[in-house]
N, C-alpha and C. Protein backbone atom coordinates (compact mmCIF):
# COMPACT_ATOMS: atom_id res chain seq x y z
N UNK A 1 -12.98 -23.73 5.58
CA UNK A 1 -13.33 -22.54 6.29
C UNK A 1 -12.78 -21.32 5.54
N UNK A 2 -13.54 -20.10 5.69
CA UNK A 2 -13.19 -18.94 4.83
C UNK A 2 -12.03 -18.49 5.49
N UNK A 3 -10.95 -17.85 4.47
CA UNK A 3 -10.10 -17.53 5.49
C UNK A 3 -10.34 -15.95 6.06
N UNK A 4 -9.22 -15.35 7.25
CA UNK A 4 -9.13 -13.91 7.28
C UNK A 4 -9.41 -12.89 6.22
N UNK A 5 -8.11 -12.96 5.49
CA UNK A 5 -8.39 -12.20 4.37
C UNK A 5 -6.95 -12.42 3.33
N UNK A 6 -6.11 -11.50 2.97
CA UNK A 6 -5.46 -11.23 1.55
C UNK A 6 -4.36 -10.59 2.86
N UNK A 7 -3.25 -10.74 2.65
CA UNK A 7 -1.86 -9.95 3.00
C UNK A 7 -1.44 -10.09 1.38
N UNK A 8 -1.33 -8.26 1.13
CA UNK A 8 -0.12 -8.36 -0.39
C UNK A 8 1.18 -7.44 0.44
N UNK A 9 1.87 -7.64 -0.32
CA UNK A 9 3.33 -7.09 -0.21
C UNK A 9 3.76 -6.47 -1.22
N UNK A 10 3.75 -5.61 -1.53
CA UNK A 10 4.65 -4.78 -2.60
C UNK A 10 5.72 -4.16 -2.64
N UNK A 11 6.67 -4.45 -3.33
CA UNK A 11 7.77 -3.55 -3.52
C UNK A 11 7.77 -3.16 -4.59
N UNK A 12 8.13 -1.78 -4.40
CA UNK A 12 8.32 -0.80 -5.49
C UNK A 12 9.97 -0.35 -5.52
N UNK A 13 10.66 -0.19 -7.07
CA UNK A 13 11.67 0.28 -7.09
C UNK A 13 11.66 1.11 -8.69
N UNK A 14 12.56 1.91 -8.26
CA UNK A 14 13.06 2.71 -9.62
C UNK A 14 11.74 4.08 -9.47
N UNK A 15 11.09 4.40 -8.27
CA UNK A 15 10.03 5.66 -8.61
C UNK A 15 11.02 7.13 -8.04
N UNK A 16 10.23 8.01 -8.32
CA UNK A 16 10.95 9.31 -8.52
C UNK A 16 10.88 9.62 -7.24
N UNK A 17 12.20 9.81 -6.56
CA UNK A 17 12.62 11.06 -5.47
C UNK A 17 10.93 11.75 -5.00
N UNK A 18 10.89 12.63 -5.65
CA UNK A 18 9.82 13.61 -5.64
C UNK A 18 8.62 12.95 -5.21
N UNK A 19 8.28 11.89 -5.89
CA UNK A 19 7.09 11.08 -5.30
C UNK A 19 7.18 10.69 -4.14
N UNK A 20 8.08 9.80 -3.92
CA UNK A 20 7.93 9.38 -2.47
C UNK A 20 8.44 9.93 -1.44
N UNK A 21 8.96 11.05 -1.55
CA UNK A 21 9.67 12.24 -0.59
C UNK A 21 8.12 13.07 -0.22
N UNK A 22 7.11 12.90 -0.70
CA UNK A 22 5.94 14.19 -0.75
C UNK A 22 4.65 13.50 -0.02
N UNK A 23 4.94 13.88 1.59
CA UNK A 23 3.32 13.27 2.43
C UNK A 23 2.56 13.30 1.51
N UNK A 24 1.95 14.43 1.09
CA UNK A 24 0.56 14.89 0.58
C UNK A 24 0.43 14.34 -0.98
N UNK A 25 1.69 13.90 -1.55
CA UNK A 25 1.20 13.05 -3.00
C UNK A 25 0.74 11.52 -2.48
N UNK A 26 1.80 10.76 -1.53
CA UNK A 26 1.48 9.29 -1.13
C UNK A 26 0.52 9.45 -0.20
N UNK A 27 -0.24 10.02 0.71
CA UNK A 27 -1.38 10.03 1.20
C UNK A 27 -2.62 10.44 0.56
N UNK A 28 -2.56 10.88 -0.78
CA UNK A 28 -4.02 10.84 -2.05
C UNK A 28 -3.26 9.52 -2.51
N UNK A 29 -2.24 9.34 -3.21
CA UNK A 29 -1.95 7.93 -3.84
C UNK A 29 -2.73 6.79 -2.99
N UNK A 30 -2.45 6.38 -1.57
CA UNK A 30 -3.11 5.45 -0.49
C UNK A 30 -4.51 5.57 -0.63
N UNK A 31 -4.85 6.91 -0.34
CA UNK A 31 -6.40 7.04 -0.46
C UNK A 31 -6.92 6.49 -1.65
N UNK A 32 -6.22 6.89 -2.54
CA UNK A 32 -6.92 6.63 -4.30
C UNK A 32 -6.94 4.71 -4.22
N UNK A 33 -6.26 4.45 -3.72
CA UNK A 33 -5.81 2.34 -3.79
C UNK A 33 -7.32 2.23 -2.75
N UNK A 34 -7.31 2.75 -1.53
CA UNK A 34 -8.20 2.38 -0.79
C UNK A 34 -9.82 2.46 -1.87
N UNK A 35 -10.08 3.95 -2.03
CA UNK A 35 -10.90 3.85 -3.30
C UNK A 35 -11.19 3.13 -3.80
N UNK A 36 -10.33 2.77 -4.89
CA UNK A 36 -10.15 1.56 -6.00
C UNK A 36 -10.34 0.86 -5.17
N UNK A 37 -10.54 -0.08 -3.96
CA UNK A 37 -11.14 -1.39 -4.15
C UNK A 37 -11.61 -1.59 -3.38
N UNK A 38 -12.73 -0.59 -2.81
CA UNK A 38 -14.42 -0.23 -2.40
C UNK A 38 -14.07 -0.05 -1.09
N UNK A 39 -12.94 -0.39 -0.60
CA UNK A 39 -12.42 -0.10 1.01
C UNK A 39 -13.24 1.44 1.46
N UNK A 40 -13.21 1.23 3.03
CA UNK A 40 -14.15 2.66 3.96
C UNK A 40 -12.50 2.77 4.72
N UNK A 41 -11.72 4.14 4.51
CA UNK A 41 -11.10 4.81 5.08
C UNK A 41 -11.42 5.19 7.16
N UNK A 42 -10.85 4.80 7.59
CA UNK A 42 -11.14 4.95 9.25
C UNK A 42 -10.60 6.12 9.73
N UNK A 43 -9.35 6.14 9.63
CA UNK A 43 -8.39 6.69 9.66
C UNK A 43 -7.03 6.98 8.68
N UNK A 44 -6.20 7.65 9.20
CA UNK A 44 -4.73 7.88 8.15
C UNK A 44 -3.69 8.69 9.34
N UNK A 45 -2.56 8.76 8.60
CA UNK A 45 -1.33 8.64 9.55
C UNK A 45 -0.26 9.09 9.02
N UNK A 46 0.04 9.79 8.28
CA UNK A 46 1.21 10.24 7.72
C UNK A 46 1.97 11.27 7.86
N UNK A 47 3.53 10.49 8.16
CA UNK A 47 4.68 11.08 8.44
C UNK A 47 5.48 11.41 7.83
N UNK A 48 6.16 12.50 7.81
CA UNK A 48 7.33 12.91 7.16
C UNK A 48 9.03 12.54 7.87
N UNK A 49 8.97 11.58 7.19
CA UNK A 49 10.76 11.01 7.91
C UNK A 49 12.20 12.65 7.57
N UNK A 50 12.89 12.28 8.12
CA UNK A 50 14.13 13.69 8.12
C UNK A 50 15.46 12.23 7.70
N UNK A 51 16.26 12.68 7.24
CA UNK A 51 15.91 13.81 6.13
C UNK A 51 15.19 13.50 4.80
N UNK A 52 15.12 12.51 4.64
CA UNK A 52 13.32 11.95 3.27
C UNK A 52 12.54 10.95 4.08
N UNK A 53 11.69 10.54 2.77
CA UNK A 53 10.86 9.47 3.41
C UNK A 53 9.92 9.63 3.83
N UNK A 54 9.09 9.04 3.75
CA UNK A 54 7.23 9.24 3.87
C UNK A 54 7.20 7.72 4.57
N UNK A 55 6.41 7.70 5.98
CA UNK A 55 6.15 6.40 6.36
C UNK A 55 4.34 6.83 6.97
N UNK A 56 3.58 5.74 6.55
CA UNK A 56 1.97 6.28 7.05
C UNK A 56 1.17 4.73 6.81
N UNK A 57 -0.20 5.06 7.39
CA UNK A 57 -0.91 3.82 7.75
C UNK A 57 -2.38 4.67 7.34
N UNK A 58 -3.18 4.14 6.43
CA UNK A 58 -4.56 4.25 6.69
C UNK A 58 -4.84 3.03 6.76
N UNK A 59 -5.71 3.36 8.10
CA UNK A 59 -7.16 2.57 8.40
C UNK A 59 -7.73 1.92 7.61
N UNK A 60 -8.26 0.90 7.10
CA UNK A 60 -9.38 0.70 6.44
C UNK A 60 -9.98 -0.09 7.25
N UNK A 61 -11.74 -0.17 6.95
CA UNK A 61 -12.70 -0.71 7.79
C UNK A 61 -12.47 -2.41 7.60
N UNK A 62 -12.03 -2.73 5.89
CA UNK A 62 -11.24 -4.27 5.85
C UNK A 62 -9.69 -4.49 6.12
N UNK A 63 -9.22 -3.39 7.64
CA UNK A 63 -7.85 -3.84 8.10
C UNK A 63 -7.11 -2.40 7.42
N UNK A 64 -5.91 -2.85 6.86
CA UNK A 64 -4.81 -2.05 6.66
C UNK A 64 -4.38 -1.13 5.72
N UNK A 65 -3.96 -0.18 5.07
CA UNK A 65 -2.70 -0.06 3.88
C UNK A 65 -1.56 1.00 4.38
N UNK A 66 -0.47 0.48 4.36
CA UNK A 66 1.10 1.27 5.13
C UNK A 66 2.07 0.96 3.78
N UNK A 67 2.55 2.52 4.25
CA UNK A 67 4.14 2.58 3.26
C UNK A 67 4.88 3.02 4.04
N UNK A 68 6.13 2.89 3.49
CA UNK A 68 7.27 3.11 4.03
C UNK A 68 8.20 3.27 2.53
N UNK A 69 8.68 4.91 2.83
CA UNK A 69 9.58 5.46 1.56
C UNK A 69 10.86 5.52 1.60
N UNK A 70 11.79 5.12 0.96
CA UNK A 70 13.59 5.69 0.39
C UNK A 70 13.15 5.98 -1.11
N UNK A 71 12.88 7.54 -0.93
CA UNK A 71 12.85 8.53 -1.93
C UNK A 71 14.46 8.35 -2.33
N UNK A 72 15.91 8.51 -1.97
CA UNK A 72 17.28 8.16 -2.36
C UNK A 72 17.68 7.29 -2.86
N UNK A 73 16.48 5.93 -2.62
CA UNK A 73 16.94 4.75 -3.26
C UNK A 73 15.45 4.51 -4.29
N UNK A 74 15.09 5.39 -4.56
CA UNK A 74 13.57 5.14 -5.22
C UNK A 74 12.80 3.89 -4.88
N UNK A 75 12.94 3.61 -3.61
CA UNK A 75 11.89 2.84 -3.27
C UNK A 75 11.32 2.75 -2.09
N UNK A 76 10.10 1.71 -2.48
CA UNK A 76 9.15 1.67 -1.11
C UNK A 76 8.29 0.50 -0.83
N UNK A 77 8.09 0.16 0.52
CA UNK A 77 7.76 -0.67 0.70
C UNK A 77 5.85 -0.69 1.42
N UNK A 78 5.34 -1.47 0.36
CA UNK A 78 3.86 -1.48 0.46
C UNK A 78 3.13 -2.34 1.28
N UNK A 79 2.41 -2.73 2.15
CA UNK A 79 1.88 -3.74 3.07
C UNK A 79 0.32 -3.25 3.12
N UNK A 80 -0.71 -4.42 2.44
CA UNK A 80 -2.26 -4.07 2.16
C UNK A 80 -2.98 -5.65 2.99
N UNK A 81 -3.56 -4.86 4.10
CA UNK A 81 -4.35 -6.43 4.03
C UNK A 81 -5.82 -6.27 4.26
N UNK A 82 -6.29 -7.08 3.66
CA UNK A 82 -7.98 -7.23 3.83
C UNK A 82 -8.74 -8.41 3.44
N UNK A 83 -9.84 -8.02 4.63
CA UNK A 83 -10.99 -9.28 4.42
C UNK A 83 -12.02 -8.83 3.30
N UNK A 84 -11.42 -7.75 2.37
CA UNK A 84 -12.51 -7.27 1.22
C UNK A 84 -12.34 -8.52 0.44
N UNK A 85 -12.52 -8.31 -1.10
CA UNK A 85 -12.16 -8.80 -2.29
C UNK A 85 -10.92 -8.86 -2.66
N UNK A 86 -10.13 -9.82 -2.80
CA UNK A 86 -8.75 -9.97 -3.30
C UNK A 86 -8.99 -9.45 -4.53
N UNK A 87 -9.41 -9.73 -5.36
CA UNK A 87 -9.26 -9.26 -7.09
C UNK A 87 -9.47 -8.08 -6.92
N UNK A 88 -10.30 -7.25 -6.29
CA UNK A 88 -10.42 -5.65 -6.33
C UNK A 88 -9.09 -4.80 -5.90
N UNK A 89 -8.65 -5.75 -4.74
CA UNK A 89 -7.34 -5.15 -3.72
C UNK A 89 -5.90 -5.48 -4.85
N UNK A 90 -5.69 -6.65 -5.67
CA UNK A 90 -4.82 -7.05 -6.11
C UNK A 90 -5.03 -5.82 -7.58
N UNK A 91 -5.56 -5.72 -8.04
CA UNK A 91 -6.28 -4.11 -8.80
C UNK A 91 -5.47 -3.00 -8.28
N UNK A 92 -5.91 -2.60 -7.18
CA UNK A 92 -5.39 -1.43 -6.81
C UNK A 92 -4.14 -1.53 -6.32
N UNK A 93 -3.45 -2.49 -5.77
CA UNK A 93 -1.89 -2.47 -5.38
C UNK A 93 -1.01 -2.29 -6.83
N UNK A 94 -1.66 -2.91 -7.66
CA UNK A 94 -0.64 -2.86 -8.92
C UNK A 94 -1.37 -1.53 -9.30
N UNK A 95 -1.90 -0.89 -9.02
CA UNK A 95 -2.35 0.54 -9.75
C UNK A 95 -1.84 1.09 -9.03
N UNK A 96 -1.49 1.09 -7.76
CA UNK A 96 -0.77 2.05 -6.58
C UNK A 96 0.91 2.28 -7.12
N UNK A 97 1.22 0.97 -7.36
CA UNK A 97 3.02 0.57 -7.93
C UNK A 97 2.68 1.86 -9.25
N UNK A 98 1.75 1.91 -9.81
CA UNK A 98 2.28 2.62 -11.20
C UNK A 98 2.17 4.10 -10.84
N UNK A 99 0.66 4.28 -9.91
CA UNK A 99 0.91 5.78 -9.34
C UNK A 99 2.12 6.41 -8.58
N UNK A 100 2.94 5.15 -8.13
CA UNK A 100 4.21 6.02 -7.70
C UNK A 100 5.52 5.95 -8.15
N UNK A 101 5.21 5.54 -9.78
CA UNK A 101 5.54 5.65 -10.12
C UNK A 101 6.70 4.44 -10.50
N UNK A 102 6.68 3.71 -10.33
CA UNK A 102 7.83 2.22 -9.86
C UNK A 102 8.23 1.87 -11.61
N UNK A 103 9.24 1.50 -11.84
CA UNK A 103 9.84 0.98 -13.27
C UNK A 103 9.88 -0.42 -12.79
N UNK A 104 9.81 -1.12 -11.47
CA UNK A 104 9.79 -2.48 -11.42
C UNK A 104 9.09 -2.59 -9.77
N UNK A 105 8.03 -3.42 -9.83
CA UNK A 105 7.33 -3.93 -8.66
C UNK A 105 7.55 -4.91 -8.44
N UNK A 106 6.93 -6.00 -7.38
CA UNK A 106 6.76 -7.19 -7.19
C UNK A 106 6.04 -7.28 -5.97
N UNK A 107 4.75 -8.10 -5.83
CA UNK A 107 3.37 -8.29 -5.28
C UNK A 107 3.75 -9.61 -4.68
N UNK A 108 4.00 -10.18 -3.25
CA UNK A 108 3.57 -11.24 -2.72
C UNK A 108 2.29 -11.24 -2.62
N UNK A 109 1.36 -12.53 -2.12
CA UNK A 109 0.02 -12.48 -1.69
C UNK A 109 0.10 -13.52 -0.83
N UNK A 110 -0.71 -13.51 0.34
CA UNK A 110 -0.47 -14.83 1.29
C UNK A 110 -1.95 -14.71 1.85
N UNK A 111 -2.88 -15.83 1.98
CA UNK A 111 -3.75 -15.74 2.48
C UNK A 111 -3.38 -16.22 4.35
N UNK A 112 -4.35 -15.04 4.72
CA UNK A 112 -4.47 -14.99 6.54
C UNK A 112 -5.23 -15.79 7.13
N UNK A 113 -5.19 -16.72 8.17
CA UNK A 113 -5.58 -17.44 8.75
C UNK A 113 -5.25 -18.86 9.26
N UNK A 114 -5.35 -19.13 10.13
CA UNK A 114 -4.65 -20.31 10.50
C UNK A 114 -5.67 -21.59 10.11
N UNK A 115 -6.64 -21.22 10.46
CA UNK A 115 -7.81 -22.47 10.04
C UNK A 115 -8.57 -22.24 8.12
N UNK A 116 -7.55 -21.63 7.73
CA UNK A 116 -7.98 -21.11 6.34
C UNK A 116 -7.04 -22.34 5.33
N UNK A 117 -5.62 -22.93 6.10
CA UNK A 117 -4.87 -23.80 5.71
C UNK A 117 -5.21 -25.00 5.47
């Protein structure tokens, strides 16, 4: 049976203060990943944490993409899931890690579904 879809996980470390401290850079960064891998935008959600930190959610019509920023500790935590194309989505998460800049990532992938096992 086909499964749900793709859960990736990304962590990003070592990106610049400035990047992930800035709604309006990581909400085009999100948009640009959604882009890249043919995803339809629904919605978006982005917050400015006190005193840093960027935490936000767009919509996509195949499910999810959310971050969560420590601009102080240069990092952030990425969560993408969809019933699109894994190879397109696994594309743009590692293109997302470099747009924000990360000196070291790391991508879980887990496929969704219980009857997919």
């Amino acid at each position: 049976m086909r499964p749900l879809g793709t859960h990736f996980l990304l962590d990003v470390a070592g990106a610049p203060f400035a990047t992930l401290d800035d709604p309006i850079l990581v909400e085009t960064l999100l948009v640009d990943a959604v882009k890249a891998m043919g995803a339809n935008v629904l919605g978006i959600h982005i917050h400015r944490l006190s005193p840093q930190g960027v935490s936000g959610v767009v919509v996509i019509s195949e499910s999810h993409l959310t971050i969560h920023t420590w601009p102080e500790r240069g990092e952030a935590a990425v969560d993408l899931f969809t019933c699109g194309d894994p190879a397109r989505a696994r594309l743009a998460v590692h293109a997302l890690a470099q747009a924000l800049g990360a000196q070291k990532a790391t991508v879980e992938e887990r496929v969704r579904g219980v009857r997919a096992r």
